[in-house]
PDB file of N, CA and C in Angstrom:
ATOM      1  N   UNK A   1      58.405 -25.803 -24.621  1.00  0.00           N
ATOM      2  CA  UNK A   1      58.311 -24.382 -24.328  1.00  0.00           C
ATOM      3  C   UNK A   1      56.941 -24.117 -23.736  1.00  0.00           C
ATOM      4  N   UNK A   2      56.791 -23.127 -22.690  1.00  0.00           N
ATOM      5  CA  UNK A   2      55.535 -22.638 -22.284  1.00  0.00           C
ATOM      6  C   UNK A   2      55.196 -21.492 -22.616  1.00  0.00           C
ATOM      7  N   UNK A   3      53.727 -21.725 -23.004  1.00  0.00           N
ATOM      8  CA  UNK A   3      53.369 -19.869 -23.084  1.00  0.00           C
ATOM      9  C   UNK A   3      53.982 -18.432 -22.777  1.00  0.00           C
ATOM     10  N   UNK A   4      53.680 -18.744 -21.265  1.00  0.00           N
ATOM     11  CA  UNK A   4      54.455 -17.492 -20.367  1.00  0.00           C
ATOM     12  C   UNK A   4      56.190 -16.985 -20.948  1.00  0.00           C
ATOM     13  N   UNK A   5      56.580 -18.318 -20.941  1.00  0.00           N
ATOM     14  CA  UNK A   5      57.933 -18.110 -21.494  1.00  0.00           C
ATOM     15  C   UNK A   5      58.163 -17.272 -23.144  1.00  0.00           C
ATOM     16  N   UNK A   6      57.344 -18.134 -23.748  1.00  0.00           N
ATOM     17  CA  UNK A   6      57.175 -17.331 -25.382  1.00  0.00           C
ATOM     18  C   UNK A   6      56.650 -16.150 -25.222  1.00  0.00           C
ATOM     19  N   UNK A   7      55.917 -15.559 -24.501  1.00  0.00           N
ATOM     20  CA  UNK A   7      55.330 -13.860 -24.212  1.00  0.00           C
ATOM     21  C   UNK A   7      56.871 -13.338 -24.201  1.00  0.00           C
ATOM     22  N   UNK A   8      57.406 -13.691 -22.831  1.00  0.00           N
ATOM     23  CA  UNK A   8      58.641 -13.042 -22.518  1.00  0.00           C
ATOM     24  C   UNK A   8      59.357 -13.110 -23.647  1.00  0.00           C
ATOM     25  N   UNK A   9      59.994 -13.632 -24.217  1.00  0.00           N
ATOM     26  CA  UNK A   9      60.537 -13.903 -25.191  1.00  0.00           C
ATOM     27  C   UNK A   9      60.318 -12.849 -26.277  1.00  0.00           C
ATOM     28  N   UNK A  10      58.574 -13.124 -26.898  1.00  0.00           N
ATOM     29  CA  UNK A  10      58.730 -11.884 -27.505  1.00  0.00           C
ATOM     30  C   UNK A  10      58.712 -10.447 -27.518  1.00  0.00           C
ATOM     31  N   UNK A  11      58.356 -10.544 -25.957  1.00  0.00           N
ATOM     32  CA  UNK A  11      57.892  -9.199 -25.143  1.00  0.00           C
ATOM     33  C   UNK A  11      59.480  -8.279 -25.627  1.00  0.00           C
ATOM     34  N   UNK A  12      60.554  -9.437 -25.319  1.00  0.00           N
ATOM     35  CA  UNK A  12      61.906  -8.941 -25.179  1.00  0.00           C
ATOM     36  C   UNK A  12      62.459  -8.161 -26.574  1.00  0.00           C
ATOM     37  N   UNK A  13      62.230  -9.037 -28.102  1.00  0.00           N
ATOM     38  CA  UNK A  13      62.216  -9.054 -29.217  1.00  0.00           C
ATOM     39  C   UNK A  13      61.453  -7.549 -29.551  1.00  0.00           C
ATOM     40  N   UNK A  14      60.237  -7.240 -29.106  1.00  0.00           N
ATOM     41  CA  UNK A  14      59.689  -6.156 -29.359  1.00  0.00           C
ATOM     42  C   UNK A  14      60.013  -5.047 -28.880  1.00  0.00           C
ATOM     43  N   UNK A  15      60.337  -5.100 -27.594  1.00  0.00           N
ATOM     44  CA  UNK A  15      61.033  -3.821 -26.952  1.00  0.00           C
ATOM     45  C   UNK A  15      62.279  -3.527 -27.422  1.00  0.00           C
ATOM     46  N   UNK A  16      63.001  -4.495 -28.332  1.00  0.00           N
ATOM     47  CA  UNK A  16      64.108  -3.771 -28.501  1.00  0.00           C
ATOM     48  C   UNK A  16      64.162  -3.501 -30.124  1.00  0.00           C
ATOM     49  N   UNK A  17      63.109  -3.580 -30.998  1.00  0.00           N
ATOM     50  CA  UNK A  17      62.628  -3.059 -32.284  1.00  0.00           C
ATOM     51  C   UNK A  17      61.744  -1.978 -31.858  1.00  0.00           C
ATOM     52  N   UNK A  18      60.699  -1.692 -30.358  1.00  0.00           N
ATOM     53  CA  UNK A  18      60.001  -0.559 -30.401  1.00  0.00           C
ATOM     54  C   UNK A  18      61.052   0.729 -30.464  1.00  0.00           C
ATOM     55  N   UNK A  19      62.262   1.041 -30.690  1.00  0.00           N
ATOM     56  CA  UNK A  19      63.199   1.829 -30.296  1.00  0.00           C
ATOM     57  C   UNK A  19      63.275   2.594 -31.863  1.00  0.00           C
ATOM     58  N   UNK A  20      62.439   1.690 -33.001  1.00  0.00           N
ATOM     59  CA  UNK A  20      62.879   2.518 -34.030  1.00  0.00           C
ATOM     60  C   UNK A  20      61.251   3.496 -33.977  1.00  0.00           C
ATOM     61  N   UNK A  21      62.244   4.792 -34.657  1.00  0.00           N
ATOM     62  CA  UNK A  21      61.015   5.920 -34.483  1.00  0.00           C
ATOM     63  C   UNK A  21      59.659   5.170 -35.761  1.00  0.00           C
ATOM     64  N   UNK A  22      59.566   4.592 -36.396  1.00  0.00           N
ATOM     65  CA  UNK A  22      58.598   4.206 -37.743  1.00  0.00           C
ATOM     66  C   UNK A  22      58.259   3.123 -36.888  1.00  0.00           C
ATOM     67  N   UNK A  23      56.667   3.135 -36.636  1.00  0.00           N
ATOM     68  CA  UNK A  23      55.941   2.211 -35.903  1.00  0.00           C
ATOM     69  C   UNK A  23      56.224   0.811 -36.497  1.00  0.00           C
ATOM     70  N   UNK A  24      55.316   0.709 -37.828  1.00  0.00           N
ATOM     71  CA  UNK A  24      55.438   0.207 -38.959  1.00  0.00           C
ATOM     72  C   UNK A  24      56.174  -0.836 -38.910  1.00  0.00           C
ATOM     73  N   UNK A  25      57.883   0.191 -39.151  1.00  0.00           N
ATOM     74  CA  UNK A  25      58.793  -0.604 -39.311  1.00  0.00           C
ATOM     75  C   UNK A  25      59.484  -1.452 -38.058  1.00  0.00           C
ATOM     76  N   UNK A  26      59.013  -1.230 -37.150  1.00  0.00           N
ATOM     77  CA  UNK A  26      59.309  -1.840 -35.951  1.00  0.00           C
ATOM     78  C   UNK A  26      58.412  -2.977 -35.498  1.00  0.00           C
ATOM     79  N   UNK A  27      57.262  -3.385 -36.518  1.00  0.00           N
ATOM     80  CA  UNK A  27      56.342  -4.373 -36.266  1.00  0.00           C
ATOM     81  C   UNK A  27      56.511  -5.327 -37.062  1.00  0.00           C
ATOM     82  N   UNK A  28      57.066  -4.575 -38.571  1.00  0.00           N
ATOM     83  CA  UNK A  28      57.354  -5.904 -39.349  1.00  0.00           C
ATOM     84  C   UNK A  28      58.832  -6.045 -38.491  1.00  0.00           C
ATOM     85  N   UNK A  29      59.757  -5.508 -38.219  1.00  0.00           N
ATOM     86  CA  UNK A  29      60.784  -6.394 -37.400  1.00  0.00           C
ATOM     87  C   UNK A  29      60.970  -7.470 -36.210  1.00  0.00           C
ATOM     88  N   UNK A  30      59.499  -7.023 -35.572  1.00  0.00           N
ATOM     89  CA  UNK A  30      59.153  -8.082 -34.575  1.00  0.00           C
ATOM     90  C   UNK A  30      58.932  -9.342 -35.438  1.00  0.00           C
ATOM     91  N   UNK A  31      57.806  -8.939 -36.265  1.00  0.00           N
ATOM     92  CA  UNK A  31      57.776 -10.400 -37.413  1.00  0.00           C
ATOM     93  C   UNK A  31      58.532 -11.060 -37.620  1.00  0.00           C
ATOM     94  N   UNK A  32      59.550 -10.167 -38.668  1.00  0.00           N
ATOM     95  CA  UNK A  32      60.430 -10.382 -39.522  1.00  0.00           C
ATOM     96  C   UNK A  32      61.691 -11.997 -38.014  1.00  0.00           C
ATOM     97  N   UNK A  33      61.515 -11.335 -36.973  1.00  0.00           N
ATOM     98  CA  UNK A  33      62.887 -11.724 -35.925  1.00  0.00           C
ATOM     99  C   UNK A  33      62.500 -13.063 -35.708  1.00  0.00           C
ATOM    100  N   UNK A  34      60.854 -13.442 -35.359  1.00  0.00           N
ATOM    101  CA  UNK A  34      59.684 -14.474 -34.867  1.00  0.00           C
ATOM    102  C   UNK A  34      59.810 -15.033 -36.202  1.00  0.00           C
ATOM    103  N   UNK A  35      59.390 -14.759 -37.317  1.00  0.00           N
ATOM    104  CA  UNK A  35      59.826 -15.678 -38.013  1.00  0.00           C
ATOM    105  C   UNK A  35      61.082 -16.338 -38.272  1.00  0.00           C
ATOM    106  N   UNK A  36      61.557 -15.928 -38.607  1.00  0.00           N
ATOM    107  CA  UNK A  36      63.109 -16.000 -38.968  1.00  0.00           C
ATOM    108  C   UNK A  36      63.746 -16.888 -37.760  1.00  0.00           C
ATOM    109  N   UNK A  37      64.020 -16.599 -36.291  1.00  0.00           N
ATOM    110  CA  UNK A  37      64.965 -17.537 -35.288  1.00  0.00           C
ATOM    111  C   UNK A  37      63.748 -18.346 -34.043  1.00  0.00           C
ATOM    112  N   UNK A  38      62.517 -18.462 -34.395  1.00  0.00           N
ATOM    113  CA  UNK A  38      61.715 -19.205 -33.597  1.00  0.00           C
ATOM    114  C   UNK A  38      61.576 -20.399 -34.348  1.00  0.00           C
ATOM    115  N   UNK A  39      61.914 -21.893 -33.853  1.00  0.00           N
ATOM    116  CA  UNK A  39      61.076 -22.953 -34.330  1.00  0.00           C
ATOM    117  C   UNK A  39      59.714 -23.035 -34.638  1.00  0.00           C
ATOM    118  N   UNK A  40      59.125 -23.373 -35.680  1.00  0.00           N
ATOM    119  CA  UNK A  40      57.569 -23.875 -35.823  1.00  0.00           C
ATOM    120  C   UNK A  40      56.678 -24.188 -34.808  1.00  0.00           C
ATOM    121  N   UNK A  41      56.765 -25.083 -34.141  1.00  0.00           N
ATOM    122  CA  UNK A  41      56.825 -25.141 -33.040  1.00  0.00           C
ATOM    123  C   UNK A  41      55.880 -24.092 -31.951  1.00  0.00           C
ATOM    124  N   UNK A  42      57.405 -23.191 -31.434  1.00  0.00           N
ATOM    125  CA  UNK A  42      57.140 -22.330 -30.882  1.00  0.00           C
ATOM    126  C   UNK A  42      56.426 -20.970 -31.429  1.00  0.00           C
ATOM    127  N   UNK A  43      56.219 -20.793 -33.043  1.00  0.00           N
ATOM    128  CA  UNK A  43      55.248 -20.045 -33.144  1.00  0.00           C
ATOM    129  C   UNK A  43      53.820 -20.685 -33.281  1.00  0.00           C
ATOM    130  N   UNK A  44      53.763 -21.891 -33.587  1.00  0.00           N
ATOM    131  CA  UNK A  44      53.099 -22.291 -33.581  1.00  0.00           C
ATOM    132  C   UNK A  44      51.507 -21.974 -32.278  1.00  0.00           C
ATOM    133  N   UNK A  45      52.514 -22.572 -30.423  1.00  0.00           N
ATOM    134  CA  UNK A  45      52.441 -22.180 -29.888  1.00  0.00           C
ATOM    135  C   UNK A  45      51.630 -20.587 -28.952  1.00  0.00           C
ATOM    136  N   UNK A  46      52.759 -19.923 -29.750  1.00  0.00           N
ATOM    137  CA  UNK A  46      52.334 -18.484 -29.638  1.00  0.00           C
ATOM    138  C   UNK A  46      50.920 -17.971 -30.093  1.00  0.00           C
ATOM    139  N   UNK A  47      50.934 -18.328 -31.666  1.00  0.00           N
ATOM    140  CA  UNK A  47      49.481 -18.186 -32.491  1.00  0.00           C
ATOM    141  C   UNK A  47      48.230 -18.826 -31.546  1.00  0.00           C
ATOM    142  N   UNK A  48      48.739 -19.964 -31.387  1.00  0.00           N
ATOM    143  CA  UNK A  48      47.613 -20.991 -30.697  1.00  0.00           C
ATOM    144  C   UNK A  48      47.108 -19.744 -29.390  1.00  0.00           C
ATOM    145  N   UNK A  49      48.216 -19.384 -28.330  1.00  0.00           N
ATOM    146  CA  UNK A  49      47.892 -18.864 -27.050  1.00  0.00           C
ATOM    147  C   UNK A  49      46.623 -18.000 -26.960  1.00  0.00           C
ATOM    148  N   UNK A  50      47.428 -16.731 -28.508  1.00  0.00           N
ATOM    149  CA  UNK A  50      47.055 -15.224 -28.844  1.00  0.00           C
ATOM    150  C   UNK A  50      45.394 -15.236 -29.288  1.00  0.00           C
ATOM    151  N   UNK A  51      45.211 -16.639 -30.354  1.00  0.00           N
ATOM    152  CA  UNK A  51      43.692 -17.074 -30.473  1.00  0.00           C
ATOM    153  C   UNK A  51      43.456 -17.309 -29.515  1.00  0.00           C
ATOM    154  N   UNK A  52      43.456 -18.163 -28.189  1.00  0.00           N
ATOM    155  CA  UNK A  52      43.036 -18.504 -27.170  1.00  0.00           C
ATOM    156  C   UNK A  52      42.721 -17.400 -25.947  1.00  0.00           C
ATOM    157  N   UNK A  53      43.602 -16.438 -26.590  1.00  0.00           N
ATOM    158  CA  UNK A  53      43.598 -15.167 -25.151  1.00  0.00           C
ATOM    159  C   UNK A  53      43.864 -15.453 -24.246  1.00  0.00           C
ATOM    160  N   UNK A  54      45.096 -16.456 -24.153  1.00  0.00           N
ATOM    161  CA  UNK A  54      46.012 -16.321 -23.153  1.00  0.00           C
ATOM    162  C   UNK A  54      47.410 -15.572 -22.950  1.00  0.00           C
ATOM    163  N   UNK A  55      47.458 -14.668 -24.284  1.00  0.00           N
ATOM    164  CA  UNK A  55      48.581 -13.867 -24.134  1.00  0.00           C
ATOM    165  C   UNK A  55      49.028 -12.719 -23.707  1.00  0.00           C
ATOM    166  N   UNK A  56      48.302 -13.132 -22.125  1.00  0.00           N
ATOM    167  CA  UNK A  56      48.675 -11.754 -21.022  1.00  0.00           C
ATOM    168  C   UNK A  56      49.331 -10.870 -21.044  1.00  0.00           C
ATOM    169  N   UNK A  57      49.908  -9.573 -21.133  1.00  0.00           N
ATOM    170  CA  UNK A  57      51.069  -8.670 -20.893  1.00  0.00           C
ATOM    171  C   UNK A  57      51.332  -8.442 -22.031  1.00  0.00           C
ATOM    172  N   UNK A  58      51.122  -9.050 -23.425  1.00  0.00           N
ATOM    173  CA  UNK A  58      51.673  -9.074 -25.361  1.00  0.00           C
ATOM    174  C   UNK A  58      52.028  -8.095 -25.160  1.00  0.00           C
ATOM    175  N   UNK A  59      53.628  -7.619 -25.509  1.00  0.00           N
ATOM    176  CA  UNK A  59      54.073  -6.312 -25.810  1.00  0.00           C
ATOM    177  C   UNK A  59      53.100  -5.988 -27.110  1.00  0.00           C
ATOM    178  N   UNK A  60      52.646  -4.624 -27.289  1.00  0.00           N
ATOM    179  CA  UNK A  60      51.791  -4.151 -28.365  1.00  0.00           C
ATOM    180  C   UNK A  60      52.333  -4.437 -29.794  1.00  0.00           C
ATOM    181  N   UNK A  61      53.804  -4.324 -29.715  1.00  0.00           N
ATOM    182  CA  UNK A  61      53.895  -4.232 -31.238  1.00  0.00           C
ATOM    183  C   UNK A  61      53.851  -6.170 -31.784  1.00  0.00           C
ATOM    184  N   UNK A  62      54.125  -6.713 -30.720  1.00  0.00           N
ATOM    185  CA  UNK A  62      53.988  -8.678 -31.024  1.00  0.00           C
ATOM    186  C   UNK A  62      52.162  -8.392 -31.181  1.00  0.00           C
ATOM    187  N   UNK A  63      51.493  -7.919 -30.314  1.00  0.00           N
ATOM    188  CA  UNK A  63      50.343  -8.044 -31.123  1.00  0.00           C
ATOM    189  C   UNK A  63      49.838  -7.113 -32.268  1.00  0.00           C
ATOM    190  N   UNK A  64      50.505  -6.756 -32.890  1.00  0.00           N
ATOM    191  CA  UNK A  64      49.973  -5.764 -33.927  1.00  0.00           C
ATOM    192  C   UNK A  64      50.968  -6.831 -35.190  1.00  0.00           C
ATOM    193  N   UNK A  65      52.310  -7.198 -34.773  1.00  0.00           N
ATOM    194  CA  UNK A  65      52.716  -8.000 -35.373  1.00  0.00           C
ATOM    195  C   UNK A  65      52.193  -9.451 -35.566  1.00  0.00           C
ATOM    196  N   UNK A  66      51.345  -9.646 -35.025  1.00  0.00           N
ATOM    197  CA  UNK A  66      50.569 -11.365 -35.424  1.00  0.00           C
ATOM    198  C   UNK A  66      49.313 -10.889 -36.080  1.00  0.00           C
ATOM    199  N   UNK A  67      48.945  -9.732 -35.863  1.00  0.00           N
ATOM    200  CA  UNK A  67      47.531  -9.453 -36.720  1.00  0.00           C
ATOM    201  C   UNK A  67      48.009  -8.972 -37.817  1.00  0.00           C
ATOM    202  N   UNK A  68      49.140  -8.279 -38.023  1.00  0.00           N
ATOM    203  CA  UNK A  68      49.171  -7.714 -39.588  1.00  0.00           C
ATOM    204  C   UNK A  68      50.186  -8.590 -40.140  1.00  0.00           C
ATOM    205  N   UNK A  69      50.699  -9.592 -39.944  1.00  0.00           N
ATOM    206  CA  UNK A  69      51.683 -10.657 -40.507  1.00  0.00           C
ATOM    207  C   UNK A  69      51.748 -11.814 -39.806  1.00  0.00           C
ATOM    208  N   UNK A  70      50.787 -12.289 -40.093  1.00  0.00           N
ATOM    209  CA  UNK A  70      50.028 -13.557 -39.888  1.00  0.00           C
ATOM    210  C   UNK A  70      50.467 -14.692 -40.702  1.00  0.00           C
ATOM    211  N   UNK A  71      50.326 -14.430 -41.432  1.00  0.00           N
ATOM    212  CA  UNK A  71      50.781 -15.236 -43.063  1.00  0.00           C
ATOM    213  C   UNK A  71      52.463 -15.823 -42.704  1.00  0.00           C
ATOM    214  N   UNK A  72      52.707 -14.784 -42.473  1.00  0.00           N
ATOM    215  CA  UNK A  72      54.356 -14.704 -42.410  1.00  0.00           C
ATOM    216  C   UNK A  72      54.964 -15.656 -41.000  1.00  0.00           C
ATOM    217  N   UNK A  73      54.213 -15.464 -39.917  1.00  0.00           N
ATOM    218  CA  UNK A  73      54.494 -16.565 -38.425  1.00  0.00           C
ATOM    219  C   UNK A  73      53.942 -18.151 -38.863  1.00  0.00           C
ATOM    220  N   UNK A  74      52.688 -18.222 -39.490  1.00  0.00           N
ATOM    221  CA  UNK A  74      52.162 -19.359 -39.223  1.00  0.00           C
ATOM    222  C   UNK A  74      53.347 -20.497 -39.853  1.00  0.00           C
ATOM    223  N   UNK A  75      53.497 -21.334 -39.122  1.00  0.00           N
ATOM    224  CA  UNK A  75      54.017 -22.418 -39.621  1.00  0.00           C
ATOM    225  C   UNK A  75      54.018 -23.193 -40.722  1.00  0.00           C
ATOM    226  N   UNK A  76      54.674 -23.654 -41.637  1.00  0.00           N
ATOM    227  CA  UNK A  76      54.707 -24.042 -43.055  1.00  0.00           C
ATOM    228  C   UNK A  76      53.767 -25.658 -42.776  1.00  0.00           C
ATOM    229  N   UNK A  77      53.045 -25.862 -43.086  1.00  0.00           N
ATOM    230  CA  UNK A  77      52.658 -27.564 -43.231  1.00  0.00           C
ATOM    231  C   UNK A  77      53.756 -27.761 -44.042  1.00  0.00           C
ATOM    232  N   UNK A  78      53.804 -29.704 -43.471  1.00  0.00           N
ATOM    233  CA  UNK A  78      55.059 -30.394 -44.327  1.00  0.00           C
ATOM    234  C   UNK A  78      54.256 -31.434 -44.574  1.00  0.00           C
ATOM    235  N   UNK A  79      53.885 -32.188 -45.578  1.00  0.00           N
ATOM    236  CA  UNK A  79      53.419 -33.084 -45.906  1.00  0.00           C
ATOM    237  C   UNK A  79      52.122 -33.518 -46.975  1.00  0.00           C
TER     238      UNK A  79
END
């Protein structure tokens, strides 16, 4: 997976949770979606970009969603 692609991706995920009127609740749903059906991996990825400041265009609520549920994206260590 590439960066650019994972933006879009969640750009897509967020715009269609920004639709609920409760900010809030529309940020933990971006979370809630990124955690839940993204491989490790690919959040992995994402986290890496967003520290790096390569995550051009971040729909607002994916970045309000990696700063206030952080805990919740980062990838589980296995081992």
């Amino acid at each position: 997976m590439n960066l650019p692609k994972l933006v879009t991706m969640a750009n897509q995920i967020a715009s269609f949770f920004a639709t609920d009127p409760d900010r809030q609740a529309g940020v933990a749903s971006t979370a809630n979606h990124i955690q839940k059906f993204w491989e490790p991996r690919m959040r992995k990825e994402l986290l890496a970009g967003f520290d790096a400041g390569k995550c051009e265009g971040l729909h607002e609520l994916v970045v309000a969603a990696v700063q206030q549920h952080r805990a919740q994206l980062e990838p589980i260590a296995v081992g």
